[in-house]
PDB file of N, CA and C in Angstrom:
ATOM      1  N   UNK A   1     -13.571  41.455   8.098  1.00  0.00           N
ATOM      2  CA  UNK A   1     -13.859  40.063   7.925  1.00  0.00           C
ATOM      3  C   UNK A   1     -13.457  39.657   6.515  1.00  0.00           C
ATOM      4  N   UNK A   2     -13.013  38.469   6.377  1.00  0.00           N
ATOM      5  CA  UNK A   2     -12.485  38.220   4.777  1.00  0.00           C
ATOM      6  C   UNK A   2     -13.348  36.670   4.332  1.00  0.00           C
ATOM      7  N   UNK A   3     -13.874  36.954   3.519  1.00  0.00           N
ATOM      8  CA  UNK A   3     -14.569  35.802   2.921  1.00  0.00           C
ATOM      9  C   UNK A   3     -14.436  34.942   2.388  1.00  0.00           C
ATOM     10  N   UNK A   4     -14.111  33.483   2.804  1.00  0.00           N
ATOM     11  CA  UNK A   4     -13.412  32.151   1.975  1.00  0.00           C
ATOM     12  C   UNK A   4     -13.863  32.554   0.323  1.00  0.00           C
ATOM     13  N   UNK A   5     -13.159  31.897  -0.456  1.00  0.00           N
ATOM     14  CA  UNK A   5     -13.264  31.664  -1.945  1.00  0.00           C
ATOM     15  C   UNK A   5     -13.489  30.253  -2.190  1.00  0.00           C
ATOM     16  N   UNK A   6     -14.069  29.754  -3.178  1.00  0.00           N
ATOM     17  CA  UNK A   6     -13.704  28.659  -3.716  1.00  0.00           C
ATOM     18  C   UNK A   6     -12.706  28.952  -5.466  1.00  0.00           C
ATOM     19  N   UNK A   7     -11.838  28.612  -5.610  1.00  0.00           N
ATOM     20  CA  UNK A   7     -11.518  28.840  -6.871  1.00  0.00           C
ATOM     21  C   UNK A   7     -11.614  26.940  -7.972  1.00  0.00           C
ATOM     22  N   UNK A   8     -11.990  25.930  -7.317  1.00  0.00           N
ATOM     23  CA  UNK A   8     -12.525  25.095  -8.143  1.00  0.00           C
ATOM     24  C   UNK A   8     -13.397  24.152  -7.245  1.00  0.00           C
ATOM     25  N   UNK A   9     -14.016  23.192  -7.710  1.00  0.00           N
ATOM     26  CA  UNK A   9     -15.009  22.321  -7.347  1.00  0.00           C
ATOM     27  C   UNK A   9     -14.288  21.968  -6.079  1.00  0.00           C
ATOM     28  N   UNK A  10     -15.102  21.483  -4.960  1.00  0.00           N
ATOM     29  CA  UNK A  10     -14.784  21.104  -3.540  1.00  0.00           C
ATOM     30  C   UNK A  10     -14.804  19.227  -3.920  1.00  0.00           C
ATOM     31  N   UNK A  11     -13.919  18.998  -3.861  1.00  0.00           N
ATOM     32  CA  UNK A  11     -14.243  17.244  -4.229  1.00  0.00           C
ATOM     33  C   UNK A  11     -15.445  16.608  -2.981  1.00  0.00           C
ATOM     34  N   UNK A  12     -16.057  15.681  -3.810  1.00  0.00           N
ATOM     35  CA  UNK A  12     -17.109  15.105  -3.681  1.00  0.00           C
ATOM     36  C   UNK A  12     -18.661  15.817  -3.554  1.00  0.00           C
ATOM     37  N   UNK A  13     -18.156  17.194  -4.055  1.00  0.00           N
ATOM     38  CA  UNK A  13     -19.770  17.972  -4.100  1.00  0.00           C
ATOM     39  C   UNK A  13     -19.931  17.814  -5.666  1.00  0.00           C
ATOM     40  N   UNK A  14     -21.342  17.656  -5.914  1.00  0.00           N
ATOM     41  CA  UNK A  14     -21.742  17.791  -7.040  1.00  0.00           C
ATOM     42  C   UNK A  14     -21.424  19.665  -7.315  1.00  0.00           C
ATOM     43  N   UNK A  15     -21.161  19.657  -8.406  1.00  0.00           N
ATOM     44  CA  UNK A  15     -20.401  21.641  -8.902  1.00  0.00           C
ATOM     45  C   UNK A  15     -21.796  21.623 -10.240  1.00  0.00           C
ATOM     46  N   UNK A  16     -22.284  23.042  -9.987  1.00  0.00           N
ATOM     47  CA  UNK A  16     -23.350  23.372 -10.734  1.00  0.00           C
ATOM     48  C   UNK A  16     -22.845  24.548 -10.878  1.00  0.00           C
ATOM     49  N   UNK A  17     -23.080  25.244 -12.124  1.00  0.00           N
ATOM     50  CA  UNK A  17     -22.645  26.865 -12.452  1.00  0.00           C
ATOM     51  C   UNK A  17     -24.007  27.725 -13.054  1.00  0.00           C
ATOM     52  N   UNK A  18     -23.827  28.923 -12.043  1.00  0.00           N
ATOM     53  CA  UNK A  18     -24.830  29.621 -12.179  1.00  0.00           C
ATOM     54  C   UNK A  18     -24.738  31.044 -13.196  1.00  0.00           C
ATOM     55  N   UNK A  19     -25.674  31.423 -14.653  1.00  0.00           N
ATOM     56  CA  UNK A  19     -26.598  30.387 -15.014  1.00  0.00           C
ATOM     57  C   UNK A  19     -26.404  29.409 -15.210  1.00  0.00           C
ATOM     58  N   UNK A  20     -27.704  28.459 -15.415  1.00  0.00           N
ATOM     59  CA  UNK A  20     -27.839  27.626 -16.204  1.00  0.00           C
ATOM     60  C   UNK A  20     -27.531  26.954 -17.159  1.00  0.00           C
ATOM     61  N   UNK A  21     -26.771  26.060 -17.966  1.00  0.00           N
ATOM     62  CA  UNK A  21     -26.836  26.048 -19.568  1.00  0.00           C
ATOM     63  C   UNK A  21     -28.274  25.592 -19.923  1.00  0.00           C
ATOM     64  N   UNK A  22     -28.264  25.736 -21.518  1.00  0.00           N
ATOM     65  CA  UNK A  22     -29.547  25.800 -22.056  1.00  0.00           C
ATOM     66  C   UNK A  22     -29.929  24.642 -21.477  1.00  0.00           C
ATOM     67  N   UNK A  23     -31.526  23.993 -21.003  1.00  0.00           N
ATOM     68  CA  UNK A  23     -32.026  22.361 -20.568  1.00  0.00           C
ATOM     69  C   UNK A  23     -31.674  22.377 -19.319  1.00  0.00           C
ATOM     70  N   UNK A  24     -30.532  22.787 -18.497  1.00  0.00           N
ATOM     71  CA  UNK A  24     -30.328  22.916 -17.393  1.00  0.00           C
ATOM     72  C   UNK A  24     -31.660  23.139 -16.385  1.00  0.00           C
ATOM     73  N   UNK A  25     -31.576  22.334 -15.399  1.00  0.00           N
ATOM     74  CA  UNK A  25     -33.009  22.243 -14.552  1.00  0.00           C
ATOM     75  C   UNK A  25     -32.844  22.193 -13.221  1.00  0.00           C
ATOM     76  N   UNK A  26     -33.151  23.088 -12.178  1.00  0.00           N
ATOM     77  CA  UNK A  26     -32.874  22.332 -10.818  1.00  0.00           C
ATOM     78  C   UNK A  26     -33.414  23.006  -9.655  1.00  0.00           C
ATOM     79  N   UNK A  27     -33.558  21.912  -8.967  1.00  0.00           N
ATOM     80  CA  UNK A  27     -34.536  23.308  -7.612  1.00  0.00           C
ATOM     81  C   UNK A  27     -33.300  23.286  -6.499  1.00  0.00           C
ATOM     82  N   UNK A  28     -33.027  24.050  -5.643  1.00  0.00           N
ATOM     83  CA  UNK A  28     -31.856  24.017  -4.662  1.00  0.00           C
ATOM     84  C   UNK A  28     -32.534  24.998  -3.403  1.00  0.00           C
ATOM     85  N   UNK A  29     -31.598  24.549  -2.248  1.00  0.00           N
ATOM     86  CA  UNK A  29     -31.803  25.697  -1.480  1.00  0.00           C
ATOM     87  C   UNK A  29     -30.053  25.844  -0.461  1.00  0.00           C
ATOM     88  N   UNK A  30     -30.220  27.455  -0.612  1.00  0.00           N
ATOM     89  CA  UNK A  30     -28.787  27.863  -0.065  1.00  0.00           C
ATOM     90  C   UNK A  30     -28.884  27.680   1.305  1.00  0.00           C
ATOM     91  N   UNK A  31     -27.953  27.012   1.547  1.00  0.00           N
ATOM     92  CA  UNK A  31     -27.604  26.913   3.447  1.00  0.00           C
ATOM     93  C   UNK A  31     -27.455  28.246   3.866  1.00  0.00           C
ATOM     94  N   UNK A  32     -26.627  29.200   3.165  1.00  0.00           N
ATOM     95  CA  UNK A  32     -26.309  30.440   4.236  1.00  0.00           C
ATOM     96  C   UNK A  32     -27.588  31.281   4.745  1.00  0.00           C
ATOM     97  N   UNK A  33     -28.761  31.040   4.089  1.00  0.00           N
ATOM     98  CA  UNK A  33     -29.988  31.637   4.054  1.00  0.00           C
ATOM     99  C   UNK A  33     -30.967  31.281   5.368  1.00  0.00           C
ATOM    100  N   UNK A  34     -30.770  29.460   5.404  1.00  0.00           N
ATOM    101  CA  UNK A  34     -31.951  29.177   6.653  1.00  0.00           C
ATOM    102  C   UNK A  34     -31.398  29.112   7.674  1.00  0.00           C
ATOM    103  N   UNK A  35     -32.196  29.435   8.593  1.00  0.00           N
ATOM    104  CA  UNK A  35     -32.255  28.835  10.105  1.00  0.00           C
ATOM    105  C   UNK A  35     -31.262  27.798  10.535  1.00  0.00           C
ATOM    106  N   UNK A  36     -31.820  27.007  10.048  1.00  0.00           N
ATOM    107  CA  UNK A  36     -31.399  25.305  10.492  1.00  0.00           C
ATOM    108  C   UNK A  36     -31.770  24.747   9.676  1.00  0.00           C
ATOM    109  N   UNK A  37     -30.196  24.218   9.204  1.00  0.00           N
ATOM    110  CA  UNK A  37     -29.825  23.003   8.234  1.00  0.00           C
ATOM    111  C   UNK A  37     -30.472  22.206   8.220  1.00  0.00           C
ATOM    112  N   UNK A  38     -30.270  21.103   9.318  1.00  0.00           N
ATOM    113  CA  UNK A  38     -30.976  19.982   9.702  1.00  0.00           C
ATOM    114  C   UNK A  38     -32.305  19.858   9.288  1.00  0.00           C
ATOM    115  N   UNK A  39     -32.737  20.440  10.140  1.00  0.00           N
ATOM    116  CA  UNK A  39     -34.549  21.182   9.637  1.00  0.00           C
ATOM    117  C   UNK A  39     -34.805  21.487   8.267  1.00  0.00           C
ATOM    118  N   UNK A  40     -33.939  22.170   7.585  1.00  0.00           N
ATOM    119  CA  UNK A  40     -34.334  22.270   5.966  1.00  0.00           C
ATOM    120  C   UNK A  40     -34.133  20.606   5.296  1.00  0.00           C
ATOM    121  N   UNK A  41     -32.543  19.569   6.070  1.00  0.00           N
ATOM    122  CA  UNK A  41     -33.055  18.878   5.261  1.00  0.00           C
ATOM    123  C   UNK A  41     -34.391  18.018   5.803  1.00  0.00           C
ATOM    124  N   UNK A  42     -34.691  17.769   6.764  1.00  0.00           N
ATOM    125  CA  UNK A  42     -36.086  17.167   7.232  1.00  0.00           C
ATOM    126  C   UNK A  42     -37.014  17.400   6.690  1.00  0.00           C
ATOM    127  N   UNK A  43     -37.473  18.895   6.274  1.00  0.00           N
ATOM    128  CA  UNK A  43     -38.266  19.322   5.129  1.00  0.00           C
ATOM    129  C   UNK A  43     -38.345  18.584   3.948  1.00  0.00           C
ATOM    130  N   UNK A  44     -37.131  18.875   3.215  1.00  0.00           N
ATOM    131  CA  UNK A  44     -37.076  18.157   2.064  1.00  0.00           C
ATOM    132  C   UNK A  44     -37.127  16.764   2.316  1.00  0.00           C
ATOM    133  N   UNK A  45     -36.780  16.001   2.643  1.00  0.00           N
ATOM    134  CA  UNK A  45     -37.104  14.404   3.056  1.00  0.00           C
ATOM    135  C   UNK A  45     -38.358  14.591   2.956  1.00  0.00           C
ATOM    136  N   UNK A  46     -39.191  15.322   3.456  1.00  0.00           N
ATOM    137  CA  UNK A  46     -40.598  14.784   4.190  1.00  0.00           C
ATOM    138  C   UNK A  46     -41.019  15.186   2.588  1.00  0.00           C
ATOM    139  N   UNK A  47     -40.748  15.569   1.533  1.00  0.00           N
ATOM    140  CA  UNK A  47     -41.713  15.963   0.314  1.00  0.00           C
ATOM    141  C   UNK A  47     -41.196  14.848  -0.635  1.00  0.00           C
ATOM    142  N   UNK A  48     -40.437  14.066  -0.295  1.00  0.00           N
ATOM    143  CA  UNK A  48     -40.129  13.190  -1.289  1.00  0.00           C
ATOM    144  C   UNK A  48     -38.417  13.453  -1.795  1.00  0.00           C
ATOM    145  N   UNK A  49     -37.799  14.174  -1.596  1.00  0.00           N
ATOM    146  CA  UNK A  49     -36.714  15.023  -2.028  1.00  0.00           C
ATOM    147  C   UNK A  49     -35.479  14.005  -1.481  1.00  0.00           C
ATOM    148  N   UNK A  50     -34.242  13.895  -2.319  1.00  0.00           N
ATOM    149  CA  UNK A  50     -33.020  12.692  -1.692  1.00  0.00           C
ATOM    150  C   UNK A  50     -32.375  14.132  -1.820  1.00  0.00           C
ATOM    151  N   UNK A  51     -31.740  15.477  -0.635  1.00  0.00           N
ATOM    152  CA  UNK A  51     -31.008  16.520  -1.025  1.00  0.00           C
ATOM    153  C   UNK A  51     -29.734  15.974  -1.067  1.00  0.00           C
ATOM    154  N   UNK A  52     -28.799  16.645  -1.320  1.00  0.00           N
ATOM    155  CA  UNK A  52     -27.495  16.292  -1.368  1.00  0.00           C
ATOM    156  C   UNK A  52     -26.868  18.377  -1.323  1.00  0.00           C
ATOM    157  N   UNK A  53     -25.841  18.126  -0.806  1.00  0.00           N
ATOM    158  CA  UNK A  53     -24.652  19.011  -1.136  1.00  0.00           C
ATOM    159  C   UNK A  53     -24.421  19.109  -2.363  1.00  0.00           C
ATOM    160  N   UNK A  54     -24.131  20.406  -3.113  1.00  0.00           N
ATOM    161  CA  UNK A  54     -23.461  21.238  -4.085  1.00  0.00           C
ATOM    162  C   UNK A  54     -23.187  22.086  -4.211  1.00  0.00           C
ATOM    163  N   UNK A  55     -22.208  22.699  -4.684  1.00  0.00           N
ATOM    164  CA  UNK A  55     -21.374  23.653  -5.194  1.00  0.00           C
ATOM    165  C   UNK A  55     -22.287  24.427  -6.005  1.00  0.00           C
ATOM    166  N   UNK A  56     -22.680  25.841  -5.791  1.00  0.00           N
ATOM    167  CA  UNK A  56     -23.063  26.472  -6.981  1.00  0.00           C
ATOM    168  C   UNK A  56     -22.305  27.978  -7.485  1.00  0.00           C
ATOM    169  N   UNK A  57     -21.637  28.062  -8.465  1.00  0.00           N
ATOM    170  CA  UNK A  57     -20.531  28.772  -8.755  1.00  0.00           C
ATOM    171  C   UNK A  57     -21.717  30.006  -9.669  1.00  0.00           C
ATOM    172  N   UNK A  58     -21.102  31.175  -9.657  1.00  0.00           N
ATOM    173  CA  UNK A  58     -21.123  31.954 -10.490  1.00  0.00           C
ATOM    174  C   UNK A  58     -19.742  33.024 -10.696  1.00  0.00           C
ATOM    175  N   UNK A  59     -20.466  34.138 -11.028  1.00  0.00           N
ATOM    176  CA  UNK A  59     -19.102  34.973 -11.484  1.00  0.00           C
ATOM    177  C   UNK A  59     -19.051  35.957 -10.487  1.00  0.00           C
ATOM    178  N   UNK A  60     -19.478  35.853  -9.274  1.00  0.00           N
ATOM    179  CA  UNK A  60     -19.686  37.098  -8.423  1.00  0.00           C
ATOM    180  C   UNK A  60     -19.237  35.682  -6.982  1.00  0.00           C
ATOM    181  N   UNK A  61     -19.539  34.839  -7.024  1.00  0.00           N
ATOM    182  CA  UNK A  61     -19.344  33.529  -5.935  1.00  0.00           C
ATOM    183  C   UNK A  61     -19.450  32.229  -6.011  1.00  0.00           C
ATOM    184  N   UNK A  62     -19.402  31.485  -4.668  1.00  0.00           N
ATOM    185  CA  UNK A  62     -19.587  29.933  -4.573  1.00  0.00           C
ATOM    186  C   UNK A  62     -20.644  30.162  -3.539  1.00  0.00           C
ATOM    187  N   UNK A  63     -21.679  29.158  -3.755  1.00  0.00           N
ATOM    188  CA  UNK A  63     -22.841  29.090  -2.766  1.00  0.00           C
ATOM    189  C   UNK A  63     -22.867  27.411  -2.360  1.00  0.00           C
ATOM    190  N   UNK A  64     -22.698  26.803  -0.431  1.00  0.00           N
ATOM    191  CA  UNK A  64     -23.510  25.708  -0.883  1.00  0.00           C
ATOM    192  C   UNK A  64     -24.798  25.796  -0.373  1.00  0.00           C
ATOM    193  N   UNK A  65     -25.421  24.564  -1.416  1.00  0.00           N
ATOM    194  CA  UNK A  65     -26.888  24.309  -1.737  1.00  0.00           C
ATOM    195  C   UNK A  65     -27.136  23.187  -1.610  1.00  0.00           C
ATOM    196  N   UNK A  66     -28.178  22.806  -0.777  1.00  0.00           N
ATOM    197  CA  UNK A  66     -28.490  21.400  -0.705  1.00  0.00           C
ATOM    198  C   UNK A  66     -29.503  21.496  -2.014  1.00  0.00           C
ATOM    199  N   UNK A  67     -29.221  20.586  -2.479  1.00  0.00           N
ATOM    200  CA  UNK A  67     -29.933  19.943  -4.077  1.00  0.00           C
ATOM    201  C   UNK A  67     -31.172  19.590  -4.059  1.00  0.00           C
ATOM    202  N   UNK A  68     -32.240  19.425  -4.317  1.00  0.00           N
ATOM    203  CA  UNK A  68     -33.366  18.678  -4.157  1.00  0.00           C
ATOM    204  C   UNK A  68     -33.926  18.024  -5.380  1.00  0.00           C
ATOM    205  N   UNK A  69     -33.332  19.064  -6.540  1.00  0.00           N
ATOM    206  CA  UNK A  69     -33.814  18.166  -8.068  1.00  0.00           C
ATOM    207  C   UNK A  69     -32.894  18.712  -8.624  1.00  0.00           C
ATOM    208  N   UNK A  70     -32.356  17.863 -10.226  1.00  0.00           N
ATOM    209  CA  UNK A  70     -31.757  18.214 -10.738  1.00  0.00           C
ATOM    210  C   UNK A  70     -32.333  17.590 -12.430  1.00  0.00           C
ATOM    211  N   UNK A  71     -32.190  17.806 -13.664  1.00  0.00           N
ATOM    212  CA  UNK A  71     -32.086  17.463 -14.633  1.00  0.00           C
ATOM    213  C   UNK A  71     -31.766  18.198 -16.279  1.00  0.00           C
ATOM    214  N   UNK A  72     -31.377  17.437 -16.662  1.00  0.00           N
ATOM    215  CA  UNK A  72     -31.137  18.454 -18.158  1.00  0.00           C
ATOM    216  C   UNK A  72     -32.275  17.768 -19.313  1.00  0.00           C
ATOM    217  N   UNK A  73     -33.010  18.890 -19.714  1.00  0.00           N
ATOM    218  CA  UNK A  73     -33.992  18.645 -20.775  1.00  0.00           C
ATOM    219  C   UNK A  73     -33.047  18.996 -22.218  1.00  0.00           C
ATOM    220  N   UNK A  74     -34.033  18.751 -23.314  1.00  0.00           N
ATOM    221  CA  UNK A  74     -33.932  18.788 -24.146  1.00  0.00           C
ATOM    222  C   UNK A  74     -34.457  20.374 -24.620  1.00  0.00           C
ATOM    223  N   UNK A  75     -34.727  21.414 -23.859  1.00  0.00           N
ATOM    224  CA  UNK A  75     -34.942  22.791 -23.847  1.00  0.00           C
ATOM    225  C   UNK A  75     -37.200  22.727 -24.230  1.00  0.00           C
ATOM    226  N   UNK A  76     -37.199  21.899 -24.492  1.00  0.00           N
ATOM    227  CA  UNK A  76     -38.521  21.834 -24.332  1.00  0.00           C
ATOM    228  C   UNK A  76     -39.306  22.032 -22.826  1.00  0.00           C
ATOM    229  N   UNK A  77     -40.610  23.175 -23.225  1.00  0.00           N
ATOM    230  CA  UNK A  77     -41.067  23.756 -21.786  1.00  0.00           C
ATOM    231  C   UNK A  77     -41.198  22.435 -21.043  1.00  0.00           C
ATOM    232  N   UNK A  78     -41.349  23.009 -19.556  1.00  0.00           N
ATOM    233  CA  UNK A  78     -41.777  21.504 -18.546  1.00  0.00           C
ATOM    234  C   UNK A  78     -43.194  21.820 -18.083  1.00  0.00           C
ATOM    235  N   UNK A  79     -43.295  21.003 -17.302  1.00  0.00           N
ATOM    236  CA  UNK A  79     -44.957  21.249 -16.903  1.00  0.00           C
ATOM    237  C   UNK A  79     -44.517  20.516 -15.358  1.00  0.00           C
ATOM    238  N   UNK A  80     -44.646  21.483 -14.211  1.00  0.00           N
ATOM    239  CA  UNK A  80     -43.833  20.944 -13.178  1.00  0.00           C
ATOM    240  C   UNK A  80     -45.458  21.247 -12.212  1.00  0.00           C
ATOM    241  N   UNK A  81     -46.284  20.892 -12.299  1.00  0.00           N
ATOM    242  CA  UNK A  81     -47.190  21.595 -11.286  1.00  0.00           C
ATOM    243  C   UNK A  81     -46.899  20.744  -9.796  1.00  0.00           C
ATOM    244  N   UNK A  82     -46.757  19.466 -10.283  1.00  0.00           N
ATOM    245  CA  UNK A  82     -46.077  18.755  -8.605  1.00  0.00           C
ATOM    246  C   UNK A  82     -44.876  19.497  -8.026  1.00  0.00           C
ATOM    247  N   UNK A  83     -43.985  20.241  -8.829  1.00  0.00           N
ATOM    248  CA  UNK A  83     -42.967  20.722  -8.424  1.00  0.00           C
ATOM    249  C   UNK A  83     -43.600  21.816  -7.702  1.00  0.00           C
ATOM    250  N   UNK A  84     -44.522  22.739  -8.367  1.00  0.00           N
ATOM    251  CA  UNK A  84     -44.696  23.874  -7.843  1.00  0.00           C
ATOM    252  C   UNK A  84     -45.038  24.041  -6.768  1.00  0.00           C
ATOM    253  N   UNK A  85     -46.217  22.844  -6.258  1.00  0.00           N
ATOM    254  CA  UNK A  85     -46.643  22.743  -5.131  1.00  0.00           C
ATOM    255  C   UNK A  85     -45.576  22.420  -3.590  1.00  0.00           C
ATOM    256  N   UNK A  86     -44.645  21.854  -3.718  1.00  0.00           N
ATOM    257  CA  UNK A  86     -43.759  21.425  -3.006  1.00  0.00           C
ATOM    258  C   UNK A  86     -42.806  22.625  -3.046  1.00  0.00           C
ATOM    259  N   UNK A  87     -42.377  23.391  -4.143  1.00  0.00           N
ATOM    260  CA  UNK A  87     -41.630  24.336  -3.871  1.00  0.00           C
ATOM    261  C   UNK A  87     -42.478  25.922  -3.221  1.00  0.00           C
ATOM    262  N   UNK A  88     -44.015  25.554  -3.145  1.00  0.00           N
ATOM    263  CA  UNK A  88     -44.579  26.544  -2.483  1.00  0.00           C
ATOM    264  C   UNK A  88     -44.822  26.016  -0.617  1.00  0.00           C
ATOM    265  N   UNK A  89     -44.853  24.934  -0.546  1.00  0.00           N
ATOM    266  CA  UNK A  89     -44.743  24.238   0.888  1.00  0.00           C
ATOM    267  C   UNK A  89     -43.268  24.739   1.456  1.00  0.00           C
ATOM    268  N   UNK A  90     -42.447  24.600   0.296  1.00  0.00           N
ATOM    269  CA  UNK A  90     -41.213  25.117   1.079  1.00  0.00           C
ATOM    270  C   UNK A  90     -40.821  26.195   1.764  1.00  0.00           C
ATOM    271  N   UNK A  91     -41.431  27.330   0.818  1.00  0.00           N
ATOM    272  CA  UNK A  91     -41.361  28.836   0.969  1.00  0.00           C
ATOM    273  C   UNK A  91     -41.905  28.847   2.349  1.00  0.00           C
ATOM    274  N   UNK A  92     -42.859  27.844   2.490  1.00  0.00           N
ATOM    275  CA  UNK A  92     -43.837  27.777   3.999  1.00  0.00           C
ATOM    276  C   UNK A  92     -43.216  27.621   5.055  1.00  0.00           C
ATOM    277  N   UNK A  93     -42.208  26.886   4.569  1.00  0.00           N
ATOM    278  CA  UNK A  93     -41.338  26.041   5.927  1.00  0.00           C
ATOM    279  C   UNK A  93     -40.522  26.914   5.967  1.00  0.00           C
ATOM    280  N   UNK A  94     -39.341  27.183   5.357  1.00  0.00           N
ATOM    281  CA  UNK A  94     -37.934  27.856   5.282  1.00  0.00           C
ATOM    282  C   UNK A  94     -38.091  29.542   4.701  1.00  0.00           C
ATOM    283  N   UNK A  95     -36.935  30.074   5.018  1.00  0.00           N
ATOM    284  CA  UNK A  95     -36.534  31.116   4.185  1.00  0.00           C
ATOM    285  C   UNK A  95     -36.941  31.893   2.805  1.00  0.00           C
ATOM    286  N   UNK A  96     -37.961  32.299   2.498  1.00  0.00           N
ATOM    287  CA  UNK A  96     -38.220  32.004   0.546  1.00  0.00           C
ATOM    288  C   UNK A  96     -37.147  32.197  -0.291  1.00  0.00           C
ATOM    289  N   UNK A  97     -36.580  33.340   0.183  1.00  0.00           N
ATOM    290  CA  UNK A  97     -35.181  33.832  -0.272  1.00  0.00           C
ATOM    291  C   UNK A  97     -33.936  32.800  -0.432  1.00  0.00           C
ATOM    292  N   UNK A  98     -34.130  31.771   0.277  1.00  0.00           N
ATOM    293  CA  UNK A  98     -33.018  30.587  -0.026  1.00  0.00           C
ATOM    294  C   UNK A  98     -33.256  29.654  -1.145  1.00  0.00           C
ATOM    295  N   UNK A  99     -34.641  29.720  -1.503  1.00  0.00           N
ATOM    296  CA  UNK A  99     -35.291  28.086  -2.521  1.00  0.00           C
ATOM    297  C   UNK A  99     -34.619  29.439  -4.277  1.00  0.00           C
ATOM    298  N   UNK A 100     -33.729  28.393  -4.817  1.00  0.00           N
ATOM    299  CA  UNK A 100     -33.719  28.570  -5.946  1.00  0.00           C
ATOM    300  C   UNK A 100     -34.114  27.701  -6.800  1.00  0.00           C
ATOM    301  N   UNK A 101     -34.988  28.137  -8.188  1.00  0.00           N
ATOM    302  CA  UNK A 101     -35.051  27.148  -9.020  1.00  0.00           C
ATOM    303  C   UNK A 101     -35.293  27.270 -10.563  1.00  0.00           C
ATOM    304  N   UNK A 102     -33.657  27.318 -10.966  1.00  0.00           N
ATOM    305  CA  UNK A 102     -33.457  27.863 -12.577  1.00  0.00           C
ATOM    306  C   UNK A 102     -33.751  27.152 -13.409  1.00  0.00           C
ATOM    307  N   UNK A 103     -33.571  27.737 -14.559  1.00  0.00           N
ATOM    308  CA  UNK A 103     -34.070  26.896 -15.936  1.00  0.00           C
ATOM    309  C   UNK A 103     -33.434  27.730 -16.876  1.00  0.00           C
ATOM    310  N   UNK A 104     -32.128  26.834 -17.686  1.00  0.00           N
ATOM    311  CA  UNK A 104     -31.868  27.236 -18.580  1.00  0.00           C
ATOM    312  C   UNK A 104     -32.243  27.428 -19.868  1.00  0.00           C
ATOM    313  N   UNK A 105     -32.061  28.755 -20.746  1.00  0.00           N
ATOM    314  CA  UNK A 105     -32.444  28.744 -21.926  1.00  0.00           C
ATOM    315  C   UNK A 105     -34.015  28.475 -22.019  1.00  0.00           C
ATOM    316  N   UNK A 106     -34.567  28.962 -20.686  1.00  0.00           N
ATOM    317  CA  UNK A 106     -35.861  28.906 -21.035  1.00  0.00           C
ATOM    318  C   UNK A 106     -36.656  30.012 -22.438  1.00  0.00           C
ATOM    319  N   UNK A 107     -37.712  29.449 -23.184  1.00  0.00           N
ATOM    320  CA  UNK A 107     -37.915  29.626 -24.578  1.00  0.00           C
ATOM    321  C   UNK A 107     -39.641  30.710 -24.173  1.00  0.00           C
ATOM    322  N   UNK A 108     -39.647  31.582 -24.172  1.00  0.00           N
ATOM    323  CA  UNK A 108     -41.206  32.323 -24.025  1.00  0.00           C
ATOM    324  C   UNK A 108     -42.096  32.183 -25.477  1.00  0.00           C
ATOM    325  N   UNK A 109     -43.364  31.550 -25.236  1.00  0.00           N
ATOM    326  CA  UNK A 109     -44.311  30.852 -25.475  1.00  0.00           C
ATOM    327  C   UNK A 109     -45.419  31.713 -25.661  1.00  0.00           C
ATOM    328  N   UNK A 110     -45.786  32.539 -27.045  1.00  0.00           N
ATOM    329  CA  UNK A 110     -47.008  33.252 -27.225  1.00  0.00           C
ATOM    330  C   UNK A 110     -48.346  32.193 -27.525  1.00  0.00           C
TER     331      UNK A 110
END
């Protein structure tokens, strides 16, 4: 079996590269992982979430990911406890293994 490549951005997907840069923020979940698409995005709809398609590149692959948040901080910690809760409903619904959600240049806090 031979495995498509992407070698640059797919036009009209938002392109995210994995890691992170520093402030980099985002929760995602990989299609190749769930069940049913559809159903994951219905999930996300139902928590408040607008997903979208993206590209997520690293140095080993291309993944797509439907999006659910995205933002770049100023590298200052976040305080996401609404996030957490919704990204633990998810784990409920879908795959756990599909919900990613990085943070660049995160800073550890004695």
């Amino acid at each position: 079996m031979t495995l498509a490549t992407a070698t640059a951005p797919i036009e009209g997907l938002k392109a995210l590269f994995y890691p992170p840069k520093r402030g980099e923020h985002w929760l995602s979940i990989n299609l190749a992982l769930v069940d049913d698409v559809a159903e994951t995005f219905a999930v996300a709809k139902g928590l408040g979430f607008k997903p979208e398609l993206a590209q997520i590149s690293s140095r080993q692959r291309v993944e797509l990911h439907a999006l659910l948040f995205y933002e770049q901080t100023n590298g200052d910690p976040m305080t996401t406890t609404n996030l957490d809760d919704k990204i633990d409903y998810l784990a409920d619904q879908i795959n756990p293994a599909a919900i990613r959600h990085p943070y660049g240049g995160r800073l550890l806090h004695t």
